[in-house]
N, C-alpha and C. Protein backbone atom coordinates (compact mmCIF):
# COMPACT_ATOMS: atom_id res chain seq x y z
N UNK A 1 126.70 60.33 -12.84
CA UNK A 1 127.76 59.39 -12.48
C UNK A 1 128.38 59.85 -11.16
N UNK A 2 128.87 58.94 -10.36
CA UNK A 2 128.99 59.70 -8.96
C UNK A 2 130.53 59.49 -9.17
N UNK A 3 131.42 60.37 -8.13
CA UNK A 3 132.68 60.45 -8.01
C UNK A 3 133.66 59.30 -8.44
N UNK A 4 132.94 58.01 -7.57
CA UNK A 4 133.77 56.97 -7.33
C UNK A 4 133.70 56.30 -8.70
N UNK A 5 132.59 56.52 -9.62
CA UNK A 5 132.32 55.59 -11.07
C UNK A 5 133.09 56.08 -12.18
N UNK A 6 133.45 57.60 -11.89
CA UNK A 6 133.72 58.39 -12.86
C UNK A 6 135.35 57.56 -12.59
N UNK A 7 136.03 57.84 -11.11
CA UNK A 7 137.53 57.41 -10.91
C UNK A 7 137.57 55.98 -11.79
N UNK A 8 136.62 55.03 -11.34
CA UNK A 8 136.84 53.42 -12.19
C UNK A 8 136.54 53.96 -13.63
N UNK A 9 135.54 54.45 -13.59
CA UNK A 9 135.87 54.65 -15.65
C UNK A 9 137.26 54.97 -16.43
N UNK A 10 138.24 56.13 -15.51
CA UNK A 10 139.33 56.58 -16.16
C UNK A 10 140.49 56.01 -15.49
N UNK A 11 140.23 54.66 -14.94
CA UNK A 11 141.15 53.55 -14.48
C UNK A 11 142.40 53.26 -15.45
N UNK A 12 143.52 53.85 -15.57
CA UNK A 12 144.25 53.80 -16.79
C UNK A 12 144.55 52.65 -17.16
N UNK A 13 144.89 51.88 -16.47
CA UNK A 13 145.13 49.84 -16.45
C UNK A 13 144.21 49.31 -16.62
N UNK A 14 142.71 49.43 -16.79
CA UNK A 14 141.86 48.80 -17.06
C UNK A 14 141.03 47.93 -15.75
N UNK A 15 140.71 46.67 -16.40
CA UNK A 15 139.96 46.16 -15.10
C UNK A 15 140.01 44.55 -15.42
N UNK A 16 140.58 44.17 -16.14
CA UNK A 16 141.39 42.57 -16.68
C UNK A 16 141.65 41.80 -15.48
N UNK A 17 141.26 40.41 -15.56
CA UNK A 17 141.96 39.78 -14.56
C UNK A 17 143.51 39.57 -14.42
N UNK A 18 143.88 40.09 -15.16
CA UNK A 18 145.34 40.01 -15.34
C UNK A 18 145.87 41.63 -14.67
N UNK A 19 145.27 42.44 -14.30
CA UNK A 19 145.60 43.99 -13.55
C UNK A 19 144.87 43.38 -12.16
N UNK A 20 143.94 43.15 -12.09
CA UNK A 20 143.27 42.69 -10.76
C UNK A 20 144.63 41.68 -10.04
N UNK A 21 144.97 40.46 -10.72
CA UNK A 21 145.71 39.62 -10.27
C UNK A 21 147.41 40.55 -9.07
N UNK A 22 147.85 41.82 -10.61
CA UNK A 22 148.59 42.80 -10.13
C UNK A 22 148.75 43.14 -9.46
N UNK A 23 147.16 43.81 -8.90
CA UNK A 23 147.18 44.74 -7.74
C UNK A 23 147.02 43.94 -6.68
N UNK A 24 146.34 42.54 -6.21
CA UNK A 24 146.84 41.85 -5.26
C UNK A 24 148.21 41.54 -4.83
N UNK A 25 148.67 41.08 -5.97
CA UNK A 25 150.15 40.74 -5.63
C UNK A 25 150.97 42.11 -5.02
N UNK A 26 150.67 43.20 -5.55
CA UNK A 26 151.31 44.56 -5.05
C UNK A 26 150.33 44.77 -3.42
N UNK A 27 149.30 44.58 -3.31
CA UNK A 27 149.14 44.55 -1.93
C UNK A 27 149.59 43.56 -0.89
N UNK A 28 149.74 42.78 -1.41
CA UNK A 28 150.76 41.22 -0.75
C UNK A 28 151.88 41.88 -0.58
N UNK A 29 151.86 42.54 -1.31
CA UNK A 29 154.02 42.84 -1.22
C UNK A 29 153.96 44.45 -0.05
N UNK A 30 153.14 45.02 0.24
CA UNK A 30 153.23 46.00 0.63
C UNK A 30 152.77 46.19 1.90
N UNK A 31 151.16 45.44 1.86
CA UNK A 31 151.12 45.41 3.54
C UNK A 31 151.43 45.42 4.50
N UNK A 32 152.70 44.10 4.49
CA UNK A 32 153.07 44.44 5.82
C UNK A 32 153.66 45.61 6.25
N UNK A 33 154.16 46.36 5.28
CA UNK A 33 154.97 47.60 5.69
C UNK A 33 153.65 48.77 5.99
N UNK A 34 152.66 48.85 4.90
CA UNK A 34 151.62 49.24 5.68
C UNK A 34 151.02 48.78 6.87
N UNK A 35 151.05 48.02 7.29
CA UNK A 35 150.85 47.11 8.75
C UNK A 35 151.32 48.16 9.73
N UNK A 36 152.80 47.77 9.83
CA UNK A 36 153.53 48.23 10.59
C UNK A 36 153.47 49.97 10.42
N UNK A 37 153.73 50.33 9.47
CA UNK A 37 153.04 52.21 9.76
C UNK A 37 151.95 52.48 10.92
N UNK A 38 150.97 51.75 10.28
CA UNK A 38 149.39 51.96 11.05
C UNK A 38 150.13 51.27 12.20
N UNK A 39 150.36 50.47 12.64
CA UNK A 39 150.76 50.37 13.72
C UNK A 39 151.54 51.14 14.70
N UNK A 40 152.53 51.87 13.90
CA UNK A 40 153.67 52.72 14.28
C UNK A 40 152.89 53.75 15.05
N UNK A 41 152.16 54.20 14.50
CA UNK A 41 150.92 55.38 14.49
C UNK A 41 150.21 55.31 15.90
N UNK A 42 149.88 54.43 16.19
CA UNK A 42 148.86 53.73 17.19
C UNK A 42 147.69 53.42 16.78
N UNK A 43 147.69 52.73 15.26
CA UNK A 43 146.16 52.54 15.01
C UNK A 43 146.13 51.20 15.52
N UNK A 44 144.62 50.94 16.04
CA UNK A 44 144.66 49.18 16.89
C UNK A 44 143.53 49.15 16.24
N UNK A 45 143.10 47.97 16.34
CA UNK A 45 141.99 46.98 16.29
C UNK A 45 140.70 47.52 16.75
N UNK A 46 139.82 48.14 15.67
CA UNK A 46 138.29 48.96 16.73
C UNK A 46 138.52 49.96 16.16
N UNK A 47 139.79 50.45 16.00
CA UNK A 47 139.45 52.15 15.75
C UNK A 47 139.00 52.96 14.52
N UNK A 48 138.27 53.56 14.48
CA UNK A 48 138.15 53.95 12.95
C UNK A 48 138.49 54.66 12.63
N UNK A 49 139.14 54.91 11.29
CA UNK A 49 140.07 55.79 10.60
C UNK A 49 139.43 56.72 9.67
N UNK A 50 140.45 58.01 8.75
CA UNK A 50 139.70 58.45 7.74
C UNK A 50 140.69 57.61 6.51
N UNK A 51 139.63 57.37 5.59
CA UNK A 51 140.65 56.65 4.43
C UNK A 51 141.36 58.01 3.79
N UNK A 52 142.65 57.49 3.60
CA UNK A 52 143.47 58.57 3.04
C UNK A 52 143.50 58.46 1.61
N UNK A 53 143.31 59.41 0.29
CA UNK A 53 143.27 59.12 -0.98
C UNK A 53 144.31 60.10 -1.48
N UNK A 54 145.35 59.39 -2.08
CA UNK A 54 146.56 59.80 -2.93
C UNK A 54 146.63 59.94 -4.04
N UNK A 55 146.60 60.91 -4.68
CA UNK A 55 146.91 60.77 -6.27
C UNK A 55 145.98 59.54 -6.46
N UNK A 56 144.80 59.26 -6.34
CA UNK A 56 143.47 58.25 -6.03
C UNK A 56 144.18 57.02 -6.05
N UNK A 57 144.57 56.67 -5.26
CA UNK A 57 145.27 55.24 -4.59
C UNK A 57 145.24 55.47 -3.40
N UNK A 58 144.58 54.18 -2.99
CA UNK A 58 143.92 54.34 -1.26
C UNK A 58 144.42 53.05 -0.53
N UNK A 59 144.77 53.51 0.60
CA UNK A 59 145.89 52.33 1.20
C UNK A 59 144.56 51.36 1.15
N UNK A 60 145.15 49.94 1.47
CA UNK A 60 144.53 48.51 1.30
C UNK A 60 143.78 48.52 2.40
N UNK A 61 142.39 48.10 2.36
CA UNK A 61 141.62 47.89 3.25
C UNK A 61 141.67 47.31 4.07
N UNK A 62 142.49 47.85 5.05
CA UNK A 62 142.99 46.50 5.93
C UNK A 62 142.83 47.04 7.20
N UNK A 63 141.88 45.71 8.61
CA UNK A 63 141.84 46.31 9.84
C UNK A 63 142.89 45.52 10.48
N UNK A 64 143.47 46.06 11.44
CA UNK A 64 144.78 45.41 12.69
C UNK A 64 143.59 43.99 12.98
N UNK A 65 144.75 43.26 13.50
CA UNK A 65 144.23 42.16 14.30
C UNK A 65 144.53 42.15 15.42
């Protein structure tokens, strides 16, 4: 089982469309403030990053426009 299968197996919330629905709405609500960080930062449009993993929560996949 590789790293990333083992993390979704011990997903404590499960994987319901009703937790999926969740975690959109919590990335809706948060982005822009993640936006503006990465921005703050000088990340632009092109650049590539390292994904940062927290307590395994990984900011939203999101590139600048």
């Amino acid at each position: 089982m590789s790293e990333d299968n083992a993390a979704d197996a011990q997903y404590l919330f499960g994987h319901s469309e009703e937790e999926t629905r969740r975690l959109l709405q919590q990335g809706r609500l948060f982005n822009p403030y993640t936006r503006r960080l990465l921005q703050d930062a000088g990340i632009m449009s092109g650049m590539k990053v390292l994904t940062s993993v927290v307590a395994r929560v990984t900011l939203p996949c999101w590139q600048p426009s």
